[in-house]
N, C-alpha and C. Protein backbone atom coordinates (compact mmCIF):
# COMPACT_ATOMS: atom_id res chain seq x y z
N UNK A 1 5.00 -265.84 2.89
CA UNK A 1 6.01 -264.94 2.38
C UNK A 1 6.63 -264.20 3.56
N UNK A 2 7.88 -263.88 3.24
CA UNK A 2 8.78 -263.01 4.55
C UNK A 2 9.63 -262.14 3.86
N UNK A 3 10.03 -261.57 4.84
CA UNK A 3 11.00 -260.52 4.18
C UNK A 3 12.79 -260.72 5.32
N UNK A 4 13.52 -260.71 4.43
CA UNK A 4 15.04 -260.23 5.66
C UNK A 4 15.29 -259.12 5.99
N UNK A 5 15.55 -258.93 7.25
CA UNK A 5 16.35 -258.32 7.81
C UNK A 5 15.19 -257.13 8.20
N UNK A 6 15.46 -256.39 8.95
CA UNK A 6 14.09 -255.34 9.15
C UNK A 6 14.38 -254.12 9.81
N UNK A 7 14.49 -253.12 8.76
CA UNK A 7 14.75 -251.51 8.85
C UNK A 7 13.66 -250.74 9.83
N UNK A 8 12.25 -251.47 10.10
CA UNK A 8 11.21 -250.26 10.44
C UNK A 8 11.66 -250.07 11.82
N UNK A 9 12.68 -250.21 12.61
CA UNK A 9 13.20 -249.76 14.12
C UNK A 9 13.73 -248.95 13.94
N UNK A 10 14.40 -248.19 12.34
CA UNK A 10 15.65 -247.55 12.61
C UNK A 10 15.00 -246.42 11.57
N UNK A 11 16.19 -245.65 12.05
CA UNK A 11 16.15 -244.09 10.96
C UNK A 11 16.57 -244.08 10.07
N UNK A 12 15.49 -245.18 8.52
CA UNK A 12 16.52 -245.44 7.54
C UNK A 12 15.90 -244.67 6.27
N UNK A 13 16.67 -244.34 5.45
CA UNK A 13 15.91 -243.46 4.76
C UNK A 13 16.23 -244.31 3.22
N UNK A 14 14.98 -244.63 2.43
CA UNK A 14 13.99 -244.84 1.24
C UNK A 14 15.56 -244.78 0.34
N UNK A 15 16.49 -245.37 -0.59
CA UNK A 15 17.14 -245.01 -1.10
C UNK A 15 16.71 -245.43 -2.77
N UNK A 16 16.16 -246.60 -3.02
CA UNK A 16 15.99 -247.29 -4.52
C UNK A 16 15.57 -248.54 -4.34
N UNK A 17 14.90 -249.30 -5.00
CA UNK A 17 14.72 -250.37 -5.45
C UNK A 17 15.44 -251.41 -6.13
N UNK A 18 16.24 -252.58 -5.59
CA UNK A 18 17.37 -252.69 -6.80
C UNK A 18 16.64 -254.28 -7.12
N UNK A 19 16.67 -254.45 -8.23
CA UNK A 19 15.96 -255.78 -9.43
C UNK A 19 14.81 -256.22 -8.74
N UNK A 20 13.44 -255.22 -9.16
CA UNK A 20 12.35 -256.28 -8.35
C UNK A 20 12.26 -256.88 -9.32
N UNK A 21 11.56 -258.07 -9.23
CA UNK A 21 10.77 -259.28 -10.09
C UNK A 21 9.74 -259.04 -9.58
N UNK A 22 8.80 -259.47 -10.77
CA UNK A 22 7.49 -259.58 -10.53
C UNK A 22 6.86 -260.59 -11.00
N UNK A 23 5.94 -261.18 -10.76
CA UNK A 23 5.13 -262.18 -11.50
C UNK A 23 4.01 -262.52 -11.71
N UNK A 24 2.85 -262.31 -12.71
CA UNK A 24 1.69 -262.37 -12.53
C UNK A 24 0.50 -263.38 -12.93
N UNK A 25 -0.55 -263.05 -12.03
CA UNK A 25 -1.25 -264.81 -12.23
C UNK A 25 -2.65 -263.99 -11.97
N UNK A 26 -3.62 -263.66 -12.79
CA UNK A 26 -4.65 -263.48 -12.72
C UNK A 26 -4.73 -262.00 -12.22
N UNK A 27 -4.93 -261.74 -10.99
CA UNK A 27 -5.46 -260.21 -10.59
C UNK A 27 -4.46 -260.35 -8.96
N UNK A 28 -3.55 -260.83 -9.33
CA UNK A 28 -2.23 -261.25 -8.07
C UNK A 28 -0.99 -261.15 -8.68
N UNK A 29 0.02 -260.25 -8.13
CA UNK A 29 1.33 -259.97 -8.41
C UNK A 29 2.48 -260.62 -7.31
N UNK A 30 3.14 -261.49 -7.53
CA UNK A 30 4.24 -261.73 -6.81
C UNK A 30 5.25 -260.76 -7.13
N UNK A 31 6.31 -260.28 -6.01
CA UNK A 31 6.95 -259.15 -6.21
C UNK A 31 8.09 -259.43 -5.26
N UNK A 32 9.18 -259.77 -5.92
CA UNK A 32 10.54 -260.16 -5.19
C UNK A 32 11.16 -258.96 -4.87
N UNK A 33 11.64 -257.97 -3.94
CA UNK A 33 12.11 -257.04 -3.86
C UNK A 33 13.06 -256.60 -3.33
N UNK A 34 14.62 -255.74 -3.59
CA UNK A 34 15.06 -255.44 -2.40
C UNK A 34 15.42 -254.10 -2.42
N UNK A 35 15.39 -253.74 -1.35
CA UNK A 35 15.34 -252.44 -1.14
C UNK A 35 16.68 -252.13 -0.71
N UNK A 36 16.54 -250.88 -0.73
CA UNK A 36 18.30 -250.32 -0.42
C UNK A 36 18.02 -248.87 0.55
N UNK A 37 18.18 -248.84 2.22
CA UNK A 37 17.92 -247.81 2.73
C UNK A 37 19.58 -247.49 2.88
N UNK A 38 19.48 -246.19 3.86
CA UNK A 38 20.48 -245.51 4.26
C UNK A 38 20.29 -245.33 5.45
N UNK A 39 21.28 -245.62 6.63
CA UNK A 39 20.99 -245.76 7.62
C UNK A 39 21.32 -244.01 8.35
N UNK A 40 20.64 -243.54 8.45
CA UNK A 40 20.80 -241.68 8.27
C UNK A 40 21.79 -241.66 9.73
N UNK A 41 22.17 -242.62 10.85
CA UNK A 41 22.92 -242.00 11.78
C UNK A 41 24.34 -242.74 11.38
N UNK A 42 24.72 -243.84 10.81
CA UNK A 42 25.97 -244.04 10.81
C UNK A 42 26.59 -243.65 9.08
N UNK A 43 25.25 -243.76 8.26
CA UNK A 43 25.85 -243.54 6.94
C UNK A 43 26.03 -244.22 6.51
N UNK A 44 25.44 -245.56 6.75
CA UNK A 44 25.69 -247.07 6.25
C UNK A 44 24.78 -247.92 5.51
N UNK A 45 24.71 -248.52 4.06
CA UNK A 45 23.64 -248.92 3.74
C UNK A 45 23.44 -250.17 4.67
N UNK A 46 21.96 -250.51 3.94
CA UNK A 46 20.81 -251.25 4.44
C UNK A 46 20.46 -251.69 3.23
N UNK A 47 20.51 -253.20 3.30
CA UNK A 47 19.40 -254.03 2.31
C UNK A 47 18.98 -254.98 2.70
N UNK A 48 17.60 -254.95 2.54
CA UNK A 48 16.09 -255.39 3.25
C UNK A 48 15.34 -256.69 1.99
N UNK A 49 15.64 -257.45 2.02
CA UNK A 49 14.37 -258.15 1.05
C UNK A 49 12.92 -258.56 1.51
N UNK A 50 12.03 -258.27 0.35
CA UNK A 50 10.84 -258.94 0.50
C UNK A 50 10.21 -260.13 -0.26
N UNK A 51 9.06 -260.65 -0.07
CA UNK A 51 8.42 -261.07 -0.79
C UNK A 51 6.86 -260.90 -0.78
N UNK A 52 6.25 -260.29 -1.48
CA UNK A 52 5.21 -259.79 -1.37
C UNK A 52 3.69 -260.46 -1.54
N UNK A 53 3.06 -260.58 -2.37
CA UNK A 53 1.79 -261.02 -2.95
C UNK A 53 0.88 -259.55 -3.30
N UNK A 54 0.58 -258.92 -4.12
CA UNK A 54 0.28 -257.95 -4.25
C UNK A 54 -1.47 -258.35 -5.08
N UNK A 55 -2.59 -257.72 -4.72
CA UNK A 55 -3.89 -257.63 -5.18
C UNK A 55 -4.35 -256.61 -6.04
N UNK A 56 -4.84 -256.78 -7.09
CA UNK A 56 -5.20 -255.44 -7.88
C UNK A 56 -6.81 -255.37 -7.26
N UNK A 57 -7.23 -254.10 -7.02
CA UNK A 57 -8.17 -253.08 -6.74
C UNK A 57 -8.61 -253.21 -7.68
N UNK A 58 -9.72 -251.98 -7.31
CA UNK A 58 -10.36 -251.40 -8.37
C UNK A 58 -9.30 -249.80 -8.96
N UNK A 59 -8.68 -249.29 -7.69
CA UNK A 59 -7.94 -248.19 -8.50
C UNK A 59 -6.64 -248.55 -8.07
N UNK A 60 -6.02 -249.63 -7.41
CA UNK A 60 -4.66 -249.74 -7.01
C UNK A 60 -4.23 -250.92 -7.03
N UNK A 61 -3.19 -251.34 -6.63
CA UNK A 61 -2.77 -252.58 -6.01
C UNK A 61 -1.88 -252.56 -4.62
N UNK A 62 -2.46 -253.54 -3.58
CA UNK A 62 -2.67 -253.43 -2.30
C UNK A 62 -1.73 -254.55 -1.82
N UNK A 63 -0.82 -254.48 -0.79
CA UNK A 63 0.08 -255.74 -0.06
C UNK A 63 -1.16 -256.81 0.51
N UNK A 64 -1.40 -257.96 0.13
CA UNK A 64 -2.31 -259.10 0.33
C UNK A 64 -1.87 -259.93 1.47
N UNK A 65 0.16 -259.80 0.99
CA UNK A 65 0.54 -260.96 2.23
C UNK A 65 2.28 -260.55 2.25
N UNK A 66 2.72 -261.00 2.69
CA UNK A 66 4.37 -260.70 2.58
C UNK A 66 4.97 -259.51 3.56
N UNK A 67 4.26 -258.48 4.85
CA UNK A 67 4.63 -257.70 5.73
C UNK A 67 4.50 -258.52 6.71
């Protein structure tokens, strides 16, 4: 799993989530995601996709694979 394009260099700030999908198979979540930052010095959005694999815990669910 991968993700496009990649905000964590920059000063982008958290804006929304726009259409995750999810999909589940036992105690494993696939999680299509894209994110929507704000790029806080020019004022310009940012959209980032992922793809995740997500693990359920015992009290959470944890990134398995997809960073």
């Amino acid at each position: 799993m991968a993700h496009v394009g990649n905000p964590l260099n920059k000063n982008y700030k958290f804006v929304e989530l726009i259409n995750p999908i999810f999909k589940k198979s036992d105690r494993k979540l696939e999680a299509n995601i894209t994110v929507k930052y704000l790029d806080t010095v020019t004022n310009m959005t940012q959209l980032s996709q992922y793809q995740l694999i997500l693990k359920k815990t015992a009290d959470n669910w944890m990134i398995e694979s997809g960073i």
